[in-house]
N, C-alpha and C. Protein backbone atom coordinates (compact mmCIF):
# COMPACT_ATOMS: atom_id res chain seq x y z
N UNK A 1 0.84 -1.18 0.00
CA UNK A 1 0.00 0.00 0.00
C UNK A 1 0.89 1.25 0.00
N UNK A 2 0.63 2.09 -0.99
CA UNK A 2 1.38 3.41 -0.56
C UNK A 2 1.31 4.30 0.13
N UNK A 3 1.87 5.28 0.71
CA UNK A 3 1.41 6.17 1.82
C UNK A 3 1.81 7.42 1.49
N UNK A 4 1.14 8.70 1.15
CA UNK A 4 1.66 9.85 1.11
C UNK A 4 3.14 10.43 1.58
N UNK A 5 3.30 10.82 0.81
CA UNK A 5 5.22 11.35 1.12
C UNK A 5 4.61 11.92 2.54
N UNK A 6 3.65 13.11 2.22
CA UNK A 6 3.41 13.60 3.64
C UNK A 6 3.50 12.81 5.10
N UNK A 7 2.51 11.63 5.11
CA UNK A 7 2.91 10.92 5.96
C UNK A 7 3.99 10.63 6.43
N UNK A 8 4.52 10.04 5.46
CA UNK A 8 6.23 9.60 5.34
C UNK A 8 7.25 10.89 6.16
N UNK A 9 6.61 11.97 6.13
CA UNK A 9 8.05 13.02 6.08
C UNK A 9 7.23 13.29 7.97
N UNK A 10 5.92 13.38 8.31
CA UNK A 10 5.65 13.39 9.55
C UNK A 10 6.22 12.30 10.68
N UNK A 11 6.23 11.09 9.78
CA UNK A 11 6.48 9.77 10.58
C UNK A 11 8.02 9.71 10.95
N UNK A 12 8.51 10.76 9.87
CA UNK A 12 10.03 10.58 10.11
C UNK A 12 10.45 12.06 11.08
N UNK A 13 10.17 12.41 10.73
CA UNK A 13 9.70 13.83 12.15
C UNK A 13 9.84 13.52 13.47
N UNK A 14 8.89 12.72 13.32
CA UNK A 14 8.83 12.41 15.28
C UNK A 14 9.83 11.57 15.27
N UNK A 15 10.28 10.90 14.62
CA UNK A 15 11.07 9.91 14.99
C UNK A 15 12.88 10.60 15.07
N UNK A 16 13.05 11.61 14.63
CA UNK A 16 14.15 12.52 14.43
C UNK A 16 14.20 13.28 16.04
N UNK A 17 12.36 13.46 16.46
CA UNK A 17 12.76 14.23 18.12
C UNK A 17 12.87 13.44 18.76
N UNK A 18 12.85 11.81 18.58
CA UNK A 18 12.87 10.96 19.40
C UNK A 18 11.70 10.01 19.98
N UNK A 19 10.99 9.87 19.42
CA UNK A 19 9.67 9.09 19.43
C UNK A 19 10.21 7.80 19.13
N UNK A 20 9.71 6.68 19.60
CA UNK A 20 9.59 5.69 19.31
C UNK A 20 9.29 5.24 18.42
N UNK A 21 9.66 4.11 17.38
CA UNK A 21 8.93 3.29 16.23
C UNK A 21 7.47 3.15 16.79
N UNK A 22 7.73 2.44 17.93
CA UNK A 22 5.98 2.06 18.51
C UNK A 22 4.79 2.88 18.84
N UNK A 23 5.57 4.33 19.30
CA UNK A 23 5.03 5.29 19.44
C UNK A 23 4.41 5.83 18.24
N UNK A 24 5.31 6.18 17.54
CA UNK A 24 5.28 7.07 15.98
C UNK A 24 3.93 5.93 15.30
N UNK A 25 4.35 4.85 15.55
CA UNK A 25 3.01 3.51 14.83
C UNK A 25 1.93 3.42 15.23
N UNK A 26 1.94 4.05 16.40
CA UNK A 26 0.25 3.85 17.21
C UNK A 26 -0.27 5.04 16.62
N UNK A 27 0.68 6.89 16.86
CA UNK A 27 0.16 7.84 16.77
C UNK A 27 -0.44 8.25 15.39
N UNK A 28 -0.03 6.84 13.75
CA UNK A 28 -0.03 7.55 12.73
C UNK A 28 -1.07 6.31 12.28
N UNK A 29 -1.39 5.67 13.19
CA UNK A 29 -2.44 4.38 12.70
C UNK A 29 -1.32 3.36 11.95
N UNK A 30 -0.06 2.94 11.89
CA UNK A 30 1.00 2.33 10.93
C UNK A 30 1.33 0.99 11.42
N UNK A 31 1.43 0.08 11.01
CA UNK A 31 2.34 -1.12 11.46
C UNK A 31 3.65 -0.62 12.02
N UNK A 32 4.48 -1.18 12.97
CA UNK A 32 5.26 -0.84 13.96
C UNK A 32 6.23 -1.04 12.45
N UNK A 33 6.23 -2.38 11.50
CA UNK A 33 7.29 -2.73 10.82
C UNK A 33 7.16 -1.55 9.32
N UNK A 34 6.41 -0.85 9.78
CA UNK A 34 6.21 0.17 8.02
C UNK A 34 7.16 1.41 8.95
N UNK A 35 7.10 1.38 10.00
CA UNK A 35 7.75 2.63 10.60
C UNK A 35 9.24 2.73 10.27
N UNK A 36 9.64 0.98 11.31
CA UNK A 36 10.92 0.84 11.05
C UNK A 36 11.07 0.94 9.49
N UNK A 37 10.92 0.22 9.13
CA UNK A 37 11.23 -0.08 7.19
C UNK A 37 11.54 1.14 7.26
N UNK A 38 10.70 2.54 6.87
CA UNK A 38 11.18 3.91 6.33
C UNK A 38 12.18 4.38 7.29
N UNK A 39 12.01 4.47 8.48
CA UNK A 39 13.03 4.32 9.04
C UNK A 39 15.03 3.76 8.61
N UNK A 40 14.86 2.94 8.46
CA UNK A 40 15.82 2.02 8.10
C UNK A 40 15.95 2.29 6.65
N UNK A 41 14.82 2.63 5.95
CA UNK A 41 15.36 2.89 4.06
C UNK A 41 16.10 4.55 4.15
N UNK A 42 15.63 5.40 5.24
CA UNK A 42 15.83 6.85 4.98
C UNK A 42 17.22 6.96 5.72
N UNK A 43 17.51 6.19 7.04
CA UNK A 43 19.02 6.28 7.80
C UNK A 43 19.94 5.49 6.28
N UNK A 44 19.27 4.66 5.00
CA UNK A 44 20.06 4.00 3.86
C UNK A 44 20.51 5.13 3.00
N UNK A 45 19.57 5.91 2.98
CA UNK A 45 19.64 7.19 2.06
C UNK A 45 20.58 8.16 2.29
N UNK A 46 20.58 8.51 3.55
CA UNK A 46 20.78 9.64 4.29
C UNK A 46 22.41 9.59 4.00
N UNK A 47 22.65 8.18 4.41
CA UNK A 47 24.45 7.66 4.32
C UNK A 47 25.04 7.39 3.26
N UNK A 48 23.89 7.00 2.31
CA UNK A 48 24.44 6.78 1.11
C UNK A 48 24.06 7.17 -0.57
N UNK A 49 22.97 7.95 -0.46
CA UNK A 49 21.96 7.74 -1.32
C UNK A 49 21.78 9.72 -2.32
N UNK A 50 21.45 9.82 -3.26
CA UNK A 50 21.81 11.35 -3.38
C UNK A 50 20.19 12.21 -3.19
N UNK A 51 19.08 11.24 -2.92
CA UNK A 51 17.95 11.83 -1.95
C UNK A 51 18.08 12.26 -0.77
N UNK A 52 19.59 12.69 -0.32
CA UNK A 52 19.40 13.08 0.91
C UNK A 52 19.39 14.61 1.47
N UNK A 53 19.30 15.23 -0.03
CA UNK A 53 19.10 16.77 0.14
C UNK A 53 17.47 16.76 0.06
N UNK A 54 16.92 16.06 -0.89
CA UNK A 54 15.38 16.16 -0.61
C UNK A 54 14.80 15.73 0.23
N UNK A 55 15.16 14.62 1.15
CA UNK A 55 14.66 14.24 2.27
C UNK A 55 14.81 15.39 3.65
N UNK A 56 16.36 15.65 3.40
CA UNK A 56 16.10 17.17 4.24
C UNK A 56 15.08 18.31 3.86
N UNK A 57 15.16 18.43 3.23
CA UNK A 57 14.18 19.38 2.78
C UNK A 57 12.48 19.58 3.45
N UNK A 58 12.18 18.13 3.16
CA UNK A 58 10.68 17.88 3.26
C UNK A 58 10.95 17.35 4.64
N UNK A 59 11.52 17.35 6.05
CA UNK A 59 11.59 17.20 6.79
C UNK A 59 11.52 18.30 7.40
N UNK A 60 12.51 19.29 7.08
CA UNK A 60 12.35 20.65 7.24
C UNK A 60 11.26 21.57 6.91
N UNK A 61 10.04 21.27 5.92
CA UNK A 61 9.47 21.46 5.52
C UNK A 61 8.59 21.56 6.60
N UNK A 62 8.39 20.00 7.31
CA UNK A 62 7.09 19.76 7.82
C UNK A 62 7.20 20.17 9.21
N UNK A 63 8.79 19.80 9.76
CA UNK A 63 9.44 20.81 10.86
C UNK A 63 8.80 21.98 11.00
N UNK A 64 8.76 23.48 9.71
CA UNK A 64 8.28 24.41 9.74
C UNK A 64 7.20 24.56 10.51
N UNK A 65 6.36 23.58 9.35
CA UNK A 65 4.81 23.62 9.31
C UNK A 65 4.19 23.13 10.40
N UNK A 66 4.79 22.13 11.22
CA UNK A 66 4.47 22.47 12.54
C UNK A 66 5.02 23.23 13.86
N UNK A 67 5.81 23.82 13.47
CA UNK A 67 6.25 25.13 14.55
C UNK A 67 5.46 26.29 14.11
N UNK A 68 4.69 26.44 13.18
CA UNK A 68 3.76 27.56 13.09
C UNK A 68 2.40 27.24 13.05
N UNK A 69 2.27 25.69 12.70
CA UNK A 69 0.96 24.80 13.71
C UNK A 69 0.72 25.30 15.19
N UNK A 70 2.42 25.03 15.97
CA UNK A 70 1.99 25.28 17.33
C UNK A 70 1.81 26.83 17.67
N UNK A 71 2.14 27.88 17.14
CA UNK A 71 2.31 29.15 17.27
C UNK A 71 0.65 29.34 16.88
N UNK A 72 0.29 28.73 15.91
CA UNK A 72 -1.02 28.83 16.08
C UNK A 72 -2.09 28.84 17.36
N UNK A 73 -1.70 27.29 17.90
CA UNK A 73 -2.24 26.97 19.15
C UNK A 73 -1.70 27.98 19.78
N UNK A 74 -0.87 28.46 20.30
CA UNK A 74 -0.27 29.37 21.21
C UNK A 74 -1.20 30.44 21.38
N UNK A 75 -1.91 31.17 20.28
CA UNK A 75 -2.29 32.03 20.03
C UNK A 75 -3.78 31.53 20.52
N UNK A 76 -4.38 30.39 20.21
CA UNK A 76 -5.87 30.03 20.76
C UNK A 76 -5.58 30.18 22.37
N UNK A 77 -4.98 29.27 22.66
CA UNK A 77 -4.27 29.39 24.40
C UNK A 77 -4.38 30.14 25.05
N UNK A 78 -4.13 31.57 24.58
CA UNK A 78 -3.90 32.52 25.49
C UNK A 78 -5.09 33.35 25.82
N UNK A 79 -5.95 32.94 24.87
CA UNK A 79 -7.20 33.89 25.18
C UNK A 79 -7.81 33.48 26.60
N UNK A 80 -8.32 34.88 27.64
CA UNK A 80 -8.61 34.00 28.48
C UNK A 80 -10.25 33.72 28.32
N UNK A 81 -11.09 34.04 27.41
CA UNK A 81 -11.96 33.23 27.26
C UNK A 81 -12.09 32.16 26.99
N UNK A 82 -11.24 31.57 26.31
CA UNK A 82 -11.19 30.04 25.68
C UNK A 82 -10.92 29.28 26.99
N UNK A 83 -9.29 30.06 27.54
CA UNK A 83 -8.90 29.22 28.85
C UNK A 83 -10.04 28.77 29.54
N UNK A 84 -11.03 29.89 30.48
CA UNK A 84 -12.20 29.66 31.03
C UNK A 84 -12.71 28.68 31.01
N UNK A 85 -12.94 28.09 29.57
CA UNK A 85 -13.98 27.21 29.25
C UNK A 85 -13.46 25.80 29.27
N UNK A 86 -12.04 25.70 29.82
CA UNK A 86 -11.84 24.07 29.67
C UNK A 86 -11.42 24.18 30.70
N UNK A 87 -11.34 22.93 31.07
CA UNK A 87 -11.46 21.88 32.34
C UNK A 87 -10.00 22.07 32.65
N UNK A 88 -9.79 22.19 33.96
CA UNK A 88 -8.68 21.71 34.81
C UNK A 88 -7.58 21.00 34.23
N UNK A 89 -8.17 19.37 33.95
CA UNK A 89 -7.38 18.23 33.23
C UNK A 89 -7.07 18.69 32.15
N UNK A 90 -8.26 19.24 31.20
CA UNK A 90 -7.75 19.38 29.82
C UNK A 90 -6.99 20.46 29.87
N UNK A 91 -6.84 20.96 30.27
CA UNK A 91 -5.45 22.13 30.59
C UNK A 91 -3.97 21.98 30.96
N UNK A 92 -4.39 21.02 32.11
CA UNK A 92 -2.79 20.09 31.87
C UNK A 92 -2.13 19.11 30.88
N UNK A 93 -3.11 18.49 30.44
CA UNK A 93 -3.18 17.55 29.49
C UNK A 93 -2.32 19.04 28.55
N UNK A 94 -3.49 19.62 28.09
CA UNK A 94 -2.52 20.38 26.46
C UNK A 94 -1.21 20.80 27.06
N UNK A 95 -1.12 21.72 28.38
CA UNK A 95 0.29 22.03 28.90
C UNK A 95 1.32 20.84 28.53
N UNK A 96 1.11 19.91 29.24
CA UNK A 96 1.95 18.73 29.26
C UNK A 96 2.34 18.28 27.45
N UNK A 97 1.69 17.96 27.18
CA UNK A 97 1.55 17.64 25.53
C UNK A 97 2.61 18.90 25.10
N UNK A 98 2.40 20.10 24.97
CA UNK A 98 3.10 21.34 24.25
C UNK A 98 4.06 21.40 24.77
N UNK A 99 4.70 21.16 25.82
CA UNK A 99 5.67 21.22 26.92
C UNK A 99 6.57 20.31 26.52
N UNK A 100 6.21 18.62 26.63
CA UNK A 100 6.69 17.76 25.67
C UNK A 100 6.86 17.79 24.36
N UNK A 101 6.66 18.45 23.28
CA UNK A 101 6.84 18.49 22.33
C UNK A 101 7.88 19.65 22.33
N UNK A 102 8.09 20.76 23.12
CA UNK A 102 8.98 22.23 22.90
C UNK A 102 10.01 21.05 23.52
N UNK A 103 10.01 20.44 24.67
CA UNK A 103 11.76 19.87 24.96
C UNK A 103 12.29 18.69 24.10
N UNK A 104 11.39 17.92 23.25
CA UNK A 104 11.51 17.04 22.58
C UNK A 104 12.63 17.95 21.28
N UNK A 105 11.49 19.17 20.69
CA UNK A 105 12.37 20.17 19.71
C UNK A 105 13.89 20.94 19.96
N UNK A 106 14.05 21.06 20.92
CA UNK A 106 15.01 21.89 21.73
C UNK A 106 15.83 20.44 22.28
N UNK A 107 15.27 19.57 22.17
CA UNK A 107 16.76 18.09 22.66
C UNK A 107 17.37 18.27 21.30
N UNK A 108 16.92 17.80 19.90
CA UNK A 108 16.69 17.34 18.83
C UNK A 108 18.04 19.17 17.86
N UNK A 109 18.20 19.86 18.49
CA UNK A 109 19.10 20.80 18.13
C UNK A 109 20.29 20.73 18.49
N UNK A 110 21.18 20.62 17.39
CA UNK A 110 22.72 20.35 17.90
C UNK A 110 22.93 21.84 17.93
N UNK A 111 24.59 21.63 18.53
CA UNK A 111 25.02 23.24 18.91
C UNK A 111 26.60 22.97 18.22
N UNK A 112 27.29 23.64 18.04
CA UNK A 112 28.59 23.81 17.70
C UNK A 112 29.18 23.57 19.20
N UNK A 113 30.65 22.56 18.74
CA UNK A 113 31.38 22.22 20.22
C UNK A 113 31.51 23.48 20.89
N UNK A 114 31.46 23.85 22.11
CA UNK A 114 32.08 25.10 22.57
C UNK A 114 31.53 25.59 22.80
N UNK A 115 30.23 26.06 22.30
CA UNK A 115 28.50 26.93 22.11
C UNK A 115 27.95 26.57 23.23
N UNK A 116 27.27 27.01 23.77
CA UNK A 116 26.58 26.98 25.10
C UNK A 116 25.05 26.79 24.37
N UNK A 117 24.46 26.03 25.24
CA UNK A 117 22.68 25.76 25.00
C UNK A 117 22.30 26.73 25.40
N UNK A 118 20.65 26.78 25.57
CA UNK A 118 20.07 27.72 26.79
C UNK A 118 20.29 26.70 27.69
N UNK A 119 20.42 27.45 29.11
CA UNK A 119 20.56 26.29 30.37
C UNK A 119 21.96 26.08 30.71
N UNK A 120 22.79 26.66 29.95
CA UNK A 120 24.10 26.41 30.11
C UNK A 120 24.58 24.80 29.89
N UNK A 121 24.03 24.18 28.93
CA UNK A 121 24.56 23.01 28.78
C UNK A 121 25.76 23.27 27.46
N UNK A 122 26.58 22.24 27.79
CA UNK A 122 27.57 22.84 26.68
C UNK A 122 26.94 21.46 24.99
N UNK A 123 26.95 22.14 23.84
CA UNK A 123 26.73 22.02 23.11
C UNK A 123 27.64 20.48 22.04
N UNK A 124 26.87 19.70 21.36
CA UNK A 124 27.43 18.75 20.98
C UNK A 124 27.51 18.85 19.36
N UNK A 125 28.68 17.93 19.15
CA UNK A 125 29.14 18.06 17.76
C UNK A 125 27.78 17.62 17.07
């Protein structure tokens, strides 16, 4: 069965901030073994293959497109009418969720040796 590049370039997304095969397979409806497979064909590419400027690309792409997904949400969030209207839980719940996803993005950034993180962590090749 084929699956939209789109898919393909989301599935490989999470799996770049660190998501699990099993994870990434539950969250995209996928067989655990269609995950790995692209997985395993794109780490083939990446090392050896001359798709590996377009695979950056459309990774980066979708990277974008959801950092201005969440800037979106950011912007529903803050209203405090909206806040008002949801529940306690569902408030931690989205906190937690957005929270996890900003340190997942911010692990997933290398730094130049020497470069300082935010946090003062020192930065990896």
């Amino acid at each position: 069965m084929a699956h939209p590049e789109r898919l393909k370039a989301a599935v490989m997304a999470a799996l770049l901030i660190g998501e699990s095969a099993h994870k990434v397979a539950r969250r995209f409806d996928l067989s655990r073994t269609t995950v790995r497979r692209w997985r395993d064909a794109a780490w083939s590419v990446a090392q050896n293959g001359p798709q590996k400027t377009e695979i950056g690309e459309q990774l980066l792409g979708y990277v974008g497109e959801s950092l201005e997904m969440q800037r979106a949400h950011l912007r529903v969030v803050r209203d405090p009418d909206w806040l008002r209207r949801q529940s306690a839980r569902d408030l931690a719940m989205l906190h937690g969720t957005m929270f996890d996803q900003m340190v997942r993005l911010a692990g997933a950034l290398e730094f130049p040796p020497g470069n300082q993180q935010p946090g003062g962590a020192r930065g990896v090749a």
